[in-house]
N, C-alpha and C. Protein backbone atom coordinates (compact mmCIF):
# COMPACT_ATOMS: atom_id res chain seq x y z
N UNK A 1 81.41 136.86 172.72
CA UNK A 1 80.50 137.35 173.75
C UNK A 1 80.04 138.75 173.37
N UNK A 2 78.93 139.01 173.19
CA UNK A 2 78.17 140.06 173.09
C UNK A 2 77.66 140.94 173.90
N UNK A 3 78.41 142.43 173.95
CA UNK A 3 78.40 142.63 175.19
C UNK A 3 77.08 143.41 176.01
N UNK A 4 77.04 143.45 177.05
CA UNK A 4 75.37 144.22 177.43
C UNK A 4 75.14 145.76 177.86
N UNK A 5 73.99 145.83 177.40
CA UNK A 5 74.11 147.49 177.22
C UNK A 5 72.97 148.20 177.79
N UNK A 6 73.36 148.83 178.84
CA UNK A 6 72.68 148.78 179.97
C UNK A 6 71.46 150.33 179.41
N UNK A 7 71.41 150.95 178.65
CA UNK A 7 70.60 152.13 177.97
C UNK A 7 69.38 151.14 177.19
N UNK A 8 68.29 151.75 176.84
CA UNK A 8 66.94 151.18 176.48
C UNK A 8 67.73 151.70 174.57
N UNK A 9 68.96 152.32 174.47
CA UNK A 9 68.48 153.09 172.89
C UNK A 9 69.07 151.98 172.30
N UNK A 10 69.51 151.53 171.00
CA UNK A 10 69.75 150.86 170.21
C UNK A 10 71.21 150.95 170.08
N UNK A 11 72.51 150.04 170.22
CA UNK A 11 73.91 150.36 170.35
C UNK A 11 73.87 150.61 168.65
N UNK A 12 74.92 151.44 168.76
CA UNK A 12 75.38 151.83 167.05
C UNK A 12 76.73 151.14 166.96
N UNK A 13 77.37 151.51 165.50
CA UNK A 13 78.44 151.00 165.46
C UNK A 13 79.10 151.44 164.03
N UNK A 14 79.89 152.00 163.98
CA UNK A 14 80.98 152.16 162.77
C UNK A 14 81.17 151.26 161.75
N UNK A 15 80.53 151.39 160.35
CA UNK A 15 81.16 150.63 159.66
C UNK A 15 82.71 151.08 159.04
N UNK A 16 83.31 150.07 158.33
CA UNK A 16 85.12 150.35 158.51
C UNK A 16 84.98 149.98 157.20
N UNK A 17 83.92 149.85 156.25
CA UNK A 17 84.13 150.40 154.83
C UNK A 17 83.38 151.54 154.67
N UNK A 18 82.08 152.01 154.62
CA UNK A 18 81.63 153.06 154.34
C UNK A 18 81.49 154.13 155.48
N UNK A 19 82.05 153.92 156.79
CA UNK A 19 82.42 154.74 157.48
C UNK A 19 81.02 155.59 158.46
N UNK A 20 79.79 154.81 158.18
CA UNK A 20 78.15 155.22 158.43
C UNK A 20 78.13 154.34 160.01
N UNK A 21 77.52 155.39 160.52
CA UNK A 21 77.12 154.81 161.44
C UNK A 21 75.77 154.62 161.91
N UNK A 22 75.90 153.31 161.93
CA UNK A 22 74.76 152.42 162.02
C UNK A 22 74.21 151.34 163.26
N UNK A 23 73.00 151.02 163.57
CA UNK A 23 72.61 150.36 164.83
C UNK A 23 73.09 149.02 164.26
N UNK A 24 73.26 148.51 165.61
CA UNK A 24 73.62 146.71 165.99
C UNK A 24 73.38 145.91 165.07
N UNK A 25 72.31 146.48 164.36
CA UNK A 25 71.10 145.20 163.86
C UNK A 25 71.89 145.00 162.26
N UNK A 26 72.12 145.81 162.16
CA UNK A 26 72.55 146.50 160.76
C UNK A 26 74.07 145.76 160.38
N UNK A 27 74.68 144.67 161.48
CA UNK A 27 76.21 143.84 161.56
C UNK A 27 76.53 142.87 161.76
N UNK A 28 76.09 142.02 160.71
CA UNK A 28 76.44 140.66 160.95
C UNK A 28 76.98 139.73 162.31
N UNK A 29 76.62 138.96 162.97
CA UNK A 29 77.21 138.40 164.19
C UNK A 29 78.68 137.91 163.44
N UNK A 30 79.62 137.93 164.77
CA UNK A 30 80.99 137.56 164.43
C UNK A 30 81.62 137.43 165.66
N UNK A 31 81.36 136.08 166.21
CA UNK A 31 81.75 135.64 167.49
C UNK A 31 83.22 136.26 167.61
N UNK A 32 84.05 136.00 166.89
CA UNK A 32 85.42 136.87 167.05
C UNK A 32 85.84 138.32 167.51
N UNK A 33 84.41 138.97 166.95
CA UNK A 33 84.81 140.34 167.26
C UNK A 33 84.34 140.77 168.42
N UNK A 34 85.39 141.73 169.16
CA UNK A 34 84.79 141.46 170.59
C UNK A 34 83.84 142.52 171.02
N UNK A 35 83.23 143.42 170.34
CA UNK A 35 81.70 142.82 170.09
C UNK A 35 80.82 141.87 169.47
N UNK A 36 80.80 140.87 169.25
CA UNK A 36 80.40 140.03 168.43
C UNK A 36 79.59 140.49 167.25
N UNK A 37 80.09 141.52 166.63
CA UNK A 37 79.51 141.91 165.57
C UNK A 37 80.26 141.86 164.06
N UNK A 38 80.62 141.99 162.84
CA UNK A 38 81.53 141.91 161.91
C UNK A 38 81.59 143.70 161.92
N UNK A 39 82.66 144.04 161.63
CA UNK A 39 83.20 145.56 161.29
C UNK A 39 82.58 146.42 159.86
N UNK A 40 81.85 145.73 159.43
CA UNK A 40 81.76 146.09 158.08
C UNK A 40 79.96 146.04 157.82
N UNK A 41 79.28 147.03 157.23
CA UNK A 41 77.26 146.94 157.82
C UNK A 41 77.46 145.57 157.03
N UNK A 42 75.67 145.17 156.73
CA UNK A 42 75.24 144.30 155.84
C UNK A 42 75.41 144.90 154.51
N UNK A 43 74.98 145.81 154.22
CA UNK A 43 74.72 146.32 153.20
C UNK A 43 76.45 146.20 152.03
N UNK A 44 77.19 146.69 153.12
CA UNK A 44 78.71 146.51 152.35
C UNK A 44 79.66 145.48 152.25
N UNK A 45 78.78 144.54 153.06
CA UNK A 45 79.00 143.34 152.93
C UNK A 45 78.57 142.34 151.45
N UNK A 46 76.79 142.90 151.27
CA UNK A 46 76.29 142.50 149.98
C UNK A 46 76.90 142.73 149.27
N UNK A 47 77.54 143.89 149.29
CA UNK A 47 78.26 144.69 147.60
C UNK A 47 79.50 144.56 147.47
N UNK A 48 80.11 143.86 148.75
CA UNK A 48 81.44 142.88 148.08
C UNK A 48 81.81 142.10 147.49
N UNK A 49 80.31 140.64 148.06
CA UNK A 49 80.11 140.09 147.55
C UNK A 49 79.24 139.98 146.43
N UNK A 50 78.51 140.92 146.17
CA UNK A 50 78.32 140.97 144.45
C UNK A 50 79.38 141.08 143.68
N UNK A 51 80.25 142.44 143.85
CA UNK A 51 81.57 142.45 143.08
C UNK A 51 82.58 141.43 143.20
N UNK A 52 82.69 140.33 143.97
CA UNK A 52 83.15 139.41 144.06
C UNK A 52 82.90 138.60 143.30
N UNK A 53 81.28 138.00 143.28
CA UNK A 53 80.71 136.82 142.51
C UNK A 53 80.96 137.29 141.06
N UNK A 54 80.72 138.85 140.48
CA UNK A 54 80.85 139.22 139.10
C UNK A 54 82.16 139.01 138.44
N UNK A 55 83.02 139.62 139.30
CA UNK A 55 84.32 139.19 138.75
C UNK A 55 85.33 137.65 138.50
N UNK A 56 84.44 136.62 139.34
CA UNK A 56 85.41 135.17 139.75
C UNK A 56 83.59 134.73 139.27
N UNK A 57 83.02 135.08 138.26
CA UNK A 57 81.76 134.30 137.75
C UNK A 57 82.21 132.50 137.59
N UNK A 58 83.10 132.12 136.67
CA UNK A 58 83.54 130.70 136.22
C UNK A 58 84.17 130.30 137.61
N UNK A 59 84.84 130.70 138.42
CA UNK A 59 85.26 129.54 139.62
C UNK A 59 84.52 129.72 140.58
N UNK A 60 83.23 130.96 140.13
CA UNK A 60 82.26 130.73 141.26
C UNK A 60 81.10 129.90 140.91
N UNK A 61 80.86 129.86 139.39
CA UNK A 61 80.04 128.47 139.03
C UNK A 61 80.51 127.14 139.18
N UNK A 62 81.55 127.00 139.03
CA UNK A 62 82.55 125.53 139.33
C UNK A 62 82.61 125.09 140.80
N UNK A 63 82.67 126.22 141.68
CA UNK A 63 82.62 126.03 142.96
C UNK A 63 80.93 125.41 143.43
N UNK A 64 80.24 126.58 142.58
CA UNK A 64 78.55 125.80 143.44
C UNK A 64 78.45 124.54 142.74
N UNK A 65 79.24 123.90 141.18
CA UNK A 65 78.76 122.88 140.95
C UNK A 65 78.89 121.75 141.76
N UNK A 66 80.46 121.65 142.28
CA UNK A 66 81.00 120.98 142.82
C UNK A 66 80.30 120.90 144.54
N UNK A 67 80.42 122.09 144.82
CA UNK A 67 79.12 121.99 146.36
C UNK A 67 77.89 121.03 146.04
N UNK A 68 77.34 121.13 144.94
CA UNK A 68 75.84 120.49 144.82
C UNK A 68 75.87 118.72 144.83
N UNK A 69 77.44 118.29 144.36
CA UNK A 69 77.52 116.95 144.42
C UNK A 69 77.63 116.36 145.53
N UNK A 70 78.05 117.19 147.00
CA UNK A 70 78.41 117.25 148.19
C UNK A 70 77.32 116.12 148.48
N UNK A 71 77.73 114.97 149.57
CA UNK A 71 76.40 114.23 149.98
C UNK A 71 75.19 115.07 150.66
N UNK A 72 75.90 115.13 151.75
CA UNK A 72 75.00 116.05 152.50
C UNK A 72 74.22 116.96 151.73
N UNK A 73 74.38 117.83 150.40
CA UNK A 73 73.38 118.54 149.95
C UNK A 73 72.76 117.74 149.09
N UNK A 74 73.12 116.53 148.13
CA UNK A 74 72.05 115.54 147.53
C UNK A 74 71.39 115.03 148.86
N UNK A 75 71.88 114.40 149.57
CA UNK A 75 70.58 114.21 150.97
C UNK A 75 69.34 115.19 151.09
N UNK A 76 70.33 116.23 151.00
CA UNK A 76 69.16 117.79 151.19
C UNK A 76 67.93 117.95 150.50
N UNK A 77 68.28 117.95 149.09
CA UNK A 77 67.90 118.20 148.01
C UNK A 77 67.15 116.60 147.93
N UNK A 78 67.19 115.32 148.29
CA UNK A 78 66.28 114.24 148.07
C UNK A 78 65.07 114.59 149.43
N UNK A 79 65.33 114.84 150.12
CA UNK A 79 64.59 115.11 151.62
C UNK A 79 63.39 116.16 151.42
N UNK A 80 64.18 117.37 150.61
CA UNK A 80 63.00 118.60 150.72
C UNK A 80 62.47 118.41 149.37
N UNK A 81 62.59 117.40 148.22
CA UNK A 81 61.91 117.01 147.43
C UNK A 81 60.97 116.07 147.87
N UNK A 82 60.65 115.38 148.71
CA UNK A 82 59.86 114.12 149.15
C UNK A 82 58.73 114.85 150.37
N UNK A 83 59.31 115.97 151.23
CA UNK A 83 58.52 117.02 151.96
C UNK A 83 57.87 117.64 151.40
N UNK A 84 57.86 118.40 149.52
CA UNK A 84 57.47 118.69 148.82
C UNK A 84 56.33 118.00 148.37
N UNK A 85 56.55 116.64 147.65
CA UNK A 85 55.17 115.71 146.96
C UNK A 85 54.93 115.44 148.66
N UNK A 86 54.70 114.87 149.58
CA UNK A 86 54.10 115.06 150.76
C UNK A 86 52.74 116.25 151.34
N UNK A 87 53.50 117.30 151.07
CA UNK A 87 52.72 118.71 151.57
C UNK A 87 52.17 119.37 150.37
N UNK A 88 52.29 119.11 149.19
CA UNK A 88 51.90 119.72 148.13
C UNK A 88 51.62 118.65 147.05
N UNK A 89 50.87 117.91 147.26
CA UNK A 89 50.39 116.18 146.11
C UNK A 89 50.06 117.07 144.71
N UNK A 90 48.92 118.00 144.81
CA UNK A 90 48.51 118.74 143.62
C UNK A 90 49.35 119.41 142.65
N UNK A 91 50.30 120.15 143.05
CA UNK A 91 51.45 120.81 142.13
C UNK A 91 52.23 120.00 141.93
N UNK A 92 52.14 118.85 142.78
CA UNK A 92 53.51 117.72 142.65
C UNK A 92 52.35 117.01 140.88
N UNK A 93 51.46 116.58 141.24
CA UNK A 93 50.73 115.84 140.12
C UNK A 93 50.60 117.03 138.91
N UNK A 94 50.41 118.04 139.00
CA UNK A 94 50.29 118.81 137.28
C UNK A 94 52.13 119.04 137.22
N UNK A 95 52.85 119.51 138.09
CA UNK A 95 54.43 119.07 137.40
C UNK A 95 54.78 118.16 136.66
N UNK A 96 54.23 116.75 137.07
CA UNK A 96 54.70 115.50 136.43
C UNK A 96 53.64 115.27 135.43
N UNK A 97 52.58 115.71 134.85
CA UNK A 97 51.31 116.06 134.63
C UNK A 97 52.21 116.35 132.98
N UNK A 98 52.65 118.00 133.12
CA UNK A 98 53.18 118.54 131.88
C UNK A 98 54.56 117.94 131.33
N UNK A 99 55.24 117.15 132.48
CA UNK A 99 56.99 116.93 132.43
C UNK A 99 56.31 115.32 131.29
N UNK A 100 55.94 115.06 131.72
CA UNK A 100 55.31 113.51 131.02
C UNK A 100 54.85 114.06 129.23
N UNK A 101 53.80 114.89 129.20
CA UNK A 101 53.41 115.18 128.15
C UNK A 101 54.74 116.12 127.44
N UNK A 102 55.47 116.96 127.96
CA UNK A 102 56.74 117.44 126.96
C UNK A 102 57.00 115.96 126.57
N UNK A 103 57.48 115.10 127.62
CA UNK A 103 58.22 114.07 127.03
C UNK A 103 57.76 113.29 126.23
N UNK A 104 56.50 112.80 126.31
CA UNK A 104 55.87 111.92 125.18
C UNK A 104 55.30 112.71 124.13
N UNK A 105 55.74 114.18 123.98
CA UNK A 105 55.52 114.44 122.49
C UNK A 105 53.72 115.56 122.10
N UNK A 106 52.94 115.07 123.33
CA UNK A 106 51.59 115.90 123.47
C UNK A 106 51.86 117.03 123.96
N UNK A 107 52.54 117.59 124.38
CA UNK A 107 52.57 119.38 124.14
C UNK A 107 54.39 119.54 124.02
N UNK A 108 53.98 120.71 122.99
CA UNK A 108 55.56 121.21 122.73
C UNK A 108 55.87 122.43 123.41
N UNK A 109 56.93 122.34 123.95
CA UNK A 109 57.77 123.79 125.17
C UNK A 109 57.11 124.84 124.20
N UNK A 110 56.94 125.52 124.23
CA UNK A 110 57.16 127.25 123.65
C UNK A 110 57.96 128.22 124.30
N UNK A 111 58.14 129.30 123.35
CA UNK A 111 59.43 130.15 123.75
C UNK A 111 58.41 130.84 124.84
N UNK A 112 59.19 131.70 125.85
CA UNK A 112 58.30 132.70 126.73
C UNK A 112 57.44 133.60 126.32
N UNK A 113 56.28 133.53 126.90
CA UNK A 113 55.70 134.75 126.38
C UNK A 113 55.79 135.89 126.46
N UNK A 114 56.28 136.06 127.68
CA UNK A 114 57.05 137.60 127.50
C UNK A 114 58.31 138.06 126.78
N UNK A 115 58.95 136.75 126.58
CA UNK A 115 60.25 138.03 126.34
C UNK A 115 60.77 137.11 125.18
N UNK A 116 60.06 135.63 124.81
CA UNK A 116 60.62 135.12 123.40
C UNK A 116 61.66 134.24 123.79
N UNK A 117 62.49 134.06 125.24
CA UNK A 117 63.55 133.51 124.70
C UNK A 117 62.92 131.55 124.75
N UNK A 118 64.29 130.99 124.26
CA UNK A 118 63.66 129.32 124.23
C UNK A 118 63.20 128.21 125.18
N UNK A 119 64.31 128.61 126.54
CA UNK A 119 64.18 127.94 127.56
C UNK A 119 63.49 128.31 128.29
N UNK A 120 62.59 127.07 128.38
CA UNK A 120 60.86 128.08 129.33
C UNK A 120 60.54 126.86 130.50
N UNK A 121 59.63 127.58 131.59
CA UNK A 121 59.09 126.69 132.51
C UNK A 121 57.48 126.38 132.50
N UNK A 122 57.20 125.77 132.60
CA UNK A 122 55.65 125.85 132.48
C UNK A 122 55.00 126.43 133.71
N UNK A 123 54.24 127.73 133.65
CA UNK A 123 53.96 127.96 134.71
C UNK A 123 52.24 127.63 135.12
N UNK A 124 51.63 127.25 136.45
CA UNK A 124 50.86 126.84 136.15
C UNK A 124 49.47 128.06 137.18
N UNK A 125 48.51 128.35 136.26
CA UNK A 125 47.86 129.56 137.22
C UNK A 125 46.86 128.25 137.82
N UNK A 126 46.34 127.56 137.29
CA UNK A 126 45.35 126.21 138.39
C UNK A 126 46.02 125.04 137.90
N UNK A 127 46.51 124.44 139.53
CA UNK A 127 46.86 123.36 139.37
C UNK A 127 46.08 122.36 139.14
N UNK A 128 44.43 122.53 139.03
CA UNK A 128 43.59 121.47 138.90
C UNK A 128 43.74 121.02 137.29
N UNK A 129 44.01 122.21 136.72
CA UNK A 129 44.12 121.97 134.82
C UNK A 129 45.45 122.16 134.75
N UNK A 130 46.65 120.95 134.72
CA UNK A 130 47.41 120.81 134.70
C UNK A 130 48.43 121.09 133.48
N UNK A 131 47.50 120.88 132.56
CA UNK A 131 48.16 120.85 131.39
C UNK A 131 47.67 122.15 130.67
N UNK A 132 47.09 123.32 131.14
CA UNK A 132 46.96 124.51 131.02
C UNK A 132 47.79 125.29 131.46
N UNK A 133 49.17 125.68 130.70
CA UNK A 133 50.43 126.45 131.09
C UNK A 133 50.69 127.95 130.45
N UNK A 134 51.07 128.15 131.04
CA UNK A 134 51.97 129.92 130.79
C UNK A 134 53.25 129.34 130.21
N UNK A 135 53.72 129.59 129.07
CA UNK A 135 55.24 129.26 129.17
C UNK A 135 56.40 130.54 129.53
N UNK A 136 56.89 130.27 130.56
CA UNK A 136 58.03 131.73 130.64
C UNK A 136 59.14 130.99 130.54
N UNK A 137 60.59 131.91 130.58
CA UNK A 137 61.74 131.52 130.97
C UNK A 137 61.69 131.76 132.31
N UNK A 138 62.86 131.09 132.95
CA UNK A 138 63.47 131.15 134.06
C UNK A 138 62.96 133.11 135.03
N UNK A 139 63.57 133.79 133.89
CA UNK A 139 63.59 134.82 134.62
C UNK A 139 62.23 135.66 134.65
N UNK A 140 61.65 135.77 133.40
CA UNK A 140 60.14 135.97 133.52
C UNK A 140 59.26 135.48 134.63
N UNK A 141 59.85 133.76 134.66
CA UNK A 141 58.46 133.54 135.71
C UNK A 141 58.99 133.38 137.29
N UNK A 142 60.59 133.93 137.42
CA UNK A 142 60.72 134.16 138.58
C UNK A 142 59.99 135.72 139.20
N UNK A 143 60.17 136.51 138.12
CA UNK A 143 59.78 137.87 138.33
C UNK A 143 58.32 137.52 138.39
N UNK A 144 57.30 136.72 138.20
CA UNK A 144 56.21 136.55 137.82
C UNK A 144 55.65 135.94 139.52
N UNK A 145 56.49 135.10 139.77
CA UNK A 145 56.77 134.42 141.50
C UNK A 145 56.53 135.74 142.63
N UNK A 146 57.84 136.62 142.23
CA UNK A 146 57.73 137.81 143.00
C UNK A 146 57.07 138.92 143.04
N UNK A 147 55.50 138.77 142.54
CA UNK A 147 54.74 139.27 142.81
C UNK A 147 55.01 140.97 141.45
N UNK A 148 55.92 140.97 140.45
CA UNK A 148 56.45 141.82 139.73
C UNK A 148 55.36 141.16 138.27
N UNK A 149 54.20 141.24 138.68
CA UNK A 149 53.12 140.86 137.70
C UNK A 149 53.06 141.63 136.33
N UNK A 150 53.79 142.95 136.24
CA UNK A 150 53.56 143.92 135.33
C UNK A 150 54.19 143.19 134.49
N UNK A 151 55.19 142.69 134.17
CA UNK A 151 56.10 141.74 133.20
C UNK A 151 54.85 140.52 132.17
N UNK A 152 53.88 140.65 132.36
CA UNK A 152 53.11 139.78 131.82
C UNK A 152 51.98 140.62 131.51
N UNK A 153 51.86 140.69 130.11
CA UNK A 153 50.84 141.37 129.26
C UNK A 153 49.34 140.93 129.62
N UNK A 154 48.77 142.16 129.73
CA UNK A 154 47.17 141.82 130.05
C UNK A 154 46.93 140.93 129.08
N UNK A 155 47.06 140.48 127.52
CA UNK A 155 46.10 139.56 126.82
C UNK A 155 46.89 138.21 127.25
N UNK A 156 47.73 138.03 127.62
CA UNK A 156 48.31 136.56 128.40
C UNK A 156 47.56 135.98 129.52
N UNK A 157 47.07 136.77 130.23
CA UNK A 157 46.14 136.61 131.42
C UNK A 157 44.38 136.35 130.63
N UNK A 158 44.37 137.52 129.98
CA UNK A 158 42.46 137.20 129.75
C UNK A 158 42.70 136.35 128.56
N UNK A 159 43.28 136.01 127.37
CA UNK A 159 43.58 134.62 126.49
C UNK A 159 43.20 132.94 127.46
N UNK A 160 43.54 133.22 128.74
CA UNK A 160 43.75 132.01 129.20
C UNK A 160 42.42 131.56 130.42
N UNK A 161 42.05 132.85 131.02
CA UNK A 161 40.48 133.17 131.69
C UNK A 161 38.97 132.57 130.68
């Protein structure tokens, strides 16, 4: 139970690792605590669990593998794939577009263009020309996703214009 707070200002609250005091918003809910808040901000919460995941890396990859076989998340994962080709037919057709041609041999992967390494995604700037790709890795064309465009050399862009 969360309790009510009869002032218009924002309740604060002690964190009990970095000792900052910080508004409500800033503390995980935690029905247990009787404020229903967790003792500890968000922020020092993230950086536990980073130093957590870094240090237990192998039983924390073994752990998500084993989660992913879970039914309920193959259910998941068949469901928001089928909501996907549903709401998006066009990116669904140049995906299977380039995945077809790697496989039958008419275009070969290339390393990323930014950064060289081997394992690449095809990225696609018009889905109408399907088989007109960017090749990045994983991390290039996630950074490329998040709007962190500088990672991709001006002649990669006007080469392909």
């Amino acid at each position: 139970m969360i309790p009510e707070f009869p002032s218009k200002a924002l309740p604060t609250k002690k964190c009990r690792e970095c000792g900052q005091l910080k508004p409500f918003t800033e503390f995980y809910p935690h029905p247990q605590m009787r404020d229903g808040r967790l003792n500890k901000c968000m922020g020092c919460v993230r950086e536990r669990v980073r130093v957590h995941r870094e240090k237990n890396v192998d039983s924390i990859r073994q752990y998500d593998r084993e989660r992913a076989k879970r039914p309920e998340r193959l259910r998941y994962i068949v469901e928001r794939a089928r909501r996907f080709r549903s709401e998006q037919p066009e990116k669904d057709r140049a995906y299977c577009a380039i995945s077809n041609a790697v496989r039958d041999g008419r275009i070969v992967r290339q390393p990323c263009e930014v950064c060289g390494r081997k394992d690449t995604h095809g990225h696609h700037e018009d889905y109408s020309r399907p088989l007109d790709v960017i090749w990045l890795c994983p991390v290039c064309h996630s950074a490329l996703h998040h709007q962190k465009l500088c990672l991709l050399p001006e002649g990669i862009r006007a080469e392909r214009s």
